[in-house]
Each structure stands twice: as C-alpha cells, then as structure tokens.
PDB file of N, CA and C in Angstrom:
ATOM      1  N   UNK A   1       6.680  23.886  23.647  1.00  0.00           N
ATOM      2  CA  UNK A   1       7.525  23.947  22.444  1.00  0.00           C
ATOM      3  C   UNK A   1       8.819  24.703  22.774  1.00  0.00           C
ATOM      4  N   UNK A   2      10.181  23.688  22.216  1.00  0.00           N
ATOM      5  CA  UNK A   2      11.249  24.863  23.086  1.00  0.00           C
ATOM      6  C   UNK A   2      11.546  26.025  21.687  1.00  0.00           C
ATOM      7  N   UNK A   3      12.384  26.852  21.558  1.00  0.00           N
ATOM      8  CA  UNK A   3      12.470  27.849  21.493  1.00  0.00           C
ATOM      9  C   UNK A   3      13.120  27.790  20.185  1.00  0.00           C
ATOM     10  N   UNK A   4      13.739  26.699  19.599  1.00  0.00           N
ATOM     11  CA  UNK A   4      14.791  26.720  18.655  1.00  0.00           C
ATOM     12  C   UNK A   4      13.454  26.055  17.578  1.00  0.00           C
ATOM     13  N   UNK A   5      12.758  25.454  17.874  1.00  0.00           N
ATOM     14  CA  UNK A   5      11.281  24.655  17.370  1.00  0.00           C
ATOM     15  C   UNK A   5      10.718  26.096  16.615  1.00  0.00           C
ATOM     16  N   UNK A   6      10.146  27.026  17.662  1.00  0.00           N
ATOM     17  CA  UNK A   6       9.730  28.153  17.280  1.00  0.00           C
ATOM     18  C   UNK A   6      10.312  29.014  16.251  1.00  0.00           C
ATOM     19  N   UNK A   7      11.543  29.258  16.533  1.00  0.00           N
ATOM     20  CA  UNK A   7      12.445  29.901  15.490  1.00  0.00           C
ATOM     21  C   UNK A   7      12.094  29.603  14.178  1.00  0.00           C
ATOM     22  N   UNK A   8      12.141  27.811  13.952  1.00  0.00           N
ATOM     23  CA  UNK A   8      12.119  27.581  12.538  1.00  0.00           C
ATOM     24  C   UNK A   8      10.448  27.713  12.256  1.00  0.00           C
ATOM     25  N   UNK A   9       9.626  27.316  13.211  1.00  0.00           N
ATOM     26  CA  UNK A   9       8.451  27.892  12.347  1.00  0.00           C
ATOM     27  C   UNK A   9       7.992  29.222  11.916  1.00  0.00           C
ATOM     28  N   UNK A  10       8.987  29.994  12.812  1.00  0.00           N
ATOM     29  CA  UNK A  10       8.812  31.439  12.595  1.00  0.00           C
ATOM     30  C   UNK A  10       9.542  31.580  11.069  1.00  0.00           C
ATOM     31  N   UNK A  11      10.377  31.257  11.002  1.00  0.00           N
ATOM     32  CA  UNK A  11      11.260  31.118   9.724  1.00  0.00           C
ATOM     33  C   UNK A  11      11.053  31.057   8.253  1.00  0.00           C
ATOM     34  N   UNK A  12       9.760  29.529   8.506  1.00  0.00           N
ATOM     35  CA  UNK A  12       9.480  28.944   7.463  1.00  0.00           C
ATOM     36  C   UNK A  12       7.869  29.691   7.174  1.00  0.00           C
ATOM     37  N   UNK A  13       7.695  30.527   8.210  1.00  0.00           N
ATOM     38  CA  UNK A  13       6.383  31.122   8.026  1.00  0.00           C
ATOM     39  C   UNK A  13       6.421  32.012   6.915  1.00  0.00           C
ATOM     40  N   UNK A  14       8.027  33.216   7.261  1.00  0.00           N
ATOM     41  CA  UNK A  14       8.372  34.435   6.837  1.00  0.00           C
ATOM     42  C   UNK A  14       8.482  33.850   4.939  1.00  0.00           C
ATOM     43  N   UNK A  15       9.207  32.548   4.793  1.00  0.00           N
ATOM     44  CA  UNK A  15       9.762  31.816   3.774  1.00  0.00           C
ATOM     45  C   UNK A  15       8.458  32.292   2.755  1.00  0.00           C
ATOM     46  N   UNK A  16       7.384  31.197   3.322  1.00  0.00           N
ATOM     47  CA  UNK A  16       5.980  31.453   2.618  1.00  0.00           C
ATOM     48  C   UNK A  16       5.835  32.172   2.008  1.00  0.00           C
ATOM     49  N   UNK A  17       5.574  33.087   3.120  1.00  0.00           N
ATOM     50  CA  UNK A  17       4.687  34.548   2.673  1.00  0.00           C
ATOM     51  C   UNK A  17       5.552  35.349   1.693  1.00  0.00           C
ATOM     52  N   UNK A  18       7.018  35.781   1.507  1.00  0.00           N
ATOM     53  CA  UNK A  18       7.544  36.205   0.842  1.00  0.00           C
ATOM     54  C   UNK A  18       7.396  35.144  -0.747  1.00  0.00           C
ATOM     55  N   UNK A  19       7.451  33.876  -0.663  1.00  0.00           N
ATOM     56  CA  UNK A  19       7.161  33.164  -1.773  1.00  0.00           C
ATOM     57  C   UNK A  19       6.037  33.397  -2.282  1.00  0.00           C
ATOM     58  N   UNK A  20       4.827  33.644  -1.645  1.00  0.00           N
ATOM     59  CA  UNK A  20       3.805  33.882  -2.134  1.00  0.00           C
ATOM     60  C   UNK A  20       3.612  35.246  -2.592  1.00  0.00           C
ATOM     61  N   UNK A  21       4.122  35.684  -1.818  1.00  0.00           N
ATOM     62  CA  UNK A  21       4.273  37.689  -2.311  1.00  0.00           C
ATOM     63  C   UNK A  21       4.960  37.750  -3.311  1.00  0.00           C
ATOM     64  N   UNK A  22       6.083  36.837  -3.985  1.00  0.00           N
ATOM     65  CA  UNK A  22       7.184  37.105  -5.041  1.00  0.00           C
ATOM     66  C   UNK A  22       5.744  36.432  -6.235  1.00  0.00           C
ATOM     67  N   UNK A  23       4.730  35.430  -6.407  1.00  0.00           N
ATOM     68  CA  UNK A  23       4.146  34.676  -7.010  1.00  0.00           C
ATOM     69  C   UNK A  23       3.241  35.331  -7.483  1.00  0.00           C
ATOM     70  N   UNK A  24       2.393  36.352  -6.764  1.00  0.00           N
ATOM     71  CA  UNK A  24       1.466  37.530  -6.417  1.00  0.00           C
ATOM     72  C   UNK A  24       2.095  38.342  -7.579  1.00  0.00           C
ATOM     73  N   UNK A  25       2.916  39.016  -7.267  1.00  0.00           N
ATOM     74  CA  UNK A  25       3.745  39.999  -8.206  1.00  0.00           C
ATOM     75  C   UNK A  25       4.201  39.587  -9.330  1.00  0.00           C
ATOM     76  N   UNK A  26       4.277  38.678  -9.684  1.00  0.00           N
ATOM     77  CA  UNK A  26       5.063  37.924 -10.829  1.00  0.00           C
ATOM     78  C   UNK A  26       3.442  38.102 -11.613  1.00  0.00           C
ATOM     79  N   UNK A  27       2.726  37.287 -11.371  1.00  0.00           N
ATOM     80  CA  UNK A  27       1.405  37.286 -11.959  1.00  0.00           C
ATOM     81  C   UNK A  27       0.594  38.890 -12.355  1.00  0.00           C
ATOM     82  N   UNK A  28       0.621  39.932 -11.481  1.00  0.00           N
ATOM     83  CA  UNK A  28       0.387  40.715 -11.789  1.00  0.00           C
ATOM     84  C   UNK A  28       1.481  41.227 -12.549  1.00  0.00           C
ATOM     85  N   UNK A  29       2.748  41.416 -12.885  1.00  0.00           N
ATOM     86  CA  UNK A  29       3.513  42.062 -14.137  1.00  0.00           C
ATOM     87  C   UNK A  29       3.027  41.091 -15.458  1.00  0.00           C
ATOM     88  N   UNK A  30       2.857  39.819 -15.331  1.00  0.00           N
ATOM     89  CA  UNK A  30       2.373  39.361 -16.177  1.00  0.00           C
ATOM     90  C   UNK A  30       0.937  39.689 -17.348  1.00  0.00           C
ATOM     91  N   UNK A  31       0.183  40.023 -16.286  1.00  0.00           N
ATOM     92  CA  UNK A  31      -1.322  40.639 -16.520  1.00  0.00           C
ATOM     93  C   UNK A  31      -1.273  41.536 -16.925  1.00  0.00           C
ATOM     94  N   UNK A  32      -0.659  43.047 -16.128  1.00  0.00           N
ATOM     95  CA  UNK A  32      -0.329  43.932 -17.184  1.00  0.00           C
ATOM     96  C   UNK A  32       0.753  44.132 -18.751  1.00  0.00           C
ATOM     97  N   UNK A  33       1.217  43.284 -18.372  1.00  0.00           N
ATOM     98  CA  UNK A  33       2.123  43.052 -20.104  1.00  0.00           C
ATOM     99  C   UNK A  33       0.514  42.375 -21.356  1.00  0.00           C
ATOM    100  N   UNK A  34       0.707  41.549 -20.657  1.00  0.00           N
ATOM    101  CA  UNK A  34      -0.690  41.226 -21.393  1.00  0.00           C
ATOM    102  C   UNK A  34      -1.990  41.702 -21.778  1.00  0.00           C
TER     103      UNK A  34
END
C-alpha cells in the first residue's frame, strides 16, 4: 500500500471516531436534559 493510500485511511479513520465521539456526547447531553 503506497503511502498517500495510508494517509487517507488514516484520515478517514480519525473522521469516524471524532463523528462518533461528537454522536456519543450529543446523546448523553440529551439524556441528562431529559
């Protein structure tokens, strides 16, 4: 795999996890309002 390949999966990994961490948190302020 060359190197510029890697980059973007490294990229789109970081993308995720912060999307899922923003989704995570959203739901829990939700829960406690509720």
């Amino acid at each position: 795999m060359n190197k510029k390949m890697k980059n973007l999966i490294i990229c789109a990994v970081f993308v995720l996890i912060i999307s899922c961490k923003n989704n995570t948190l959203s739901l829990y302020d939700e829960q406690s309002i509720g």
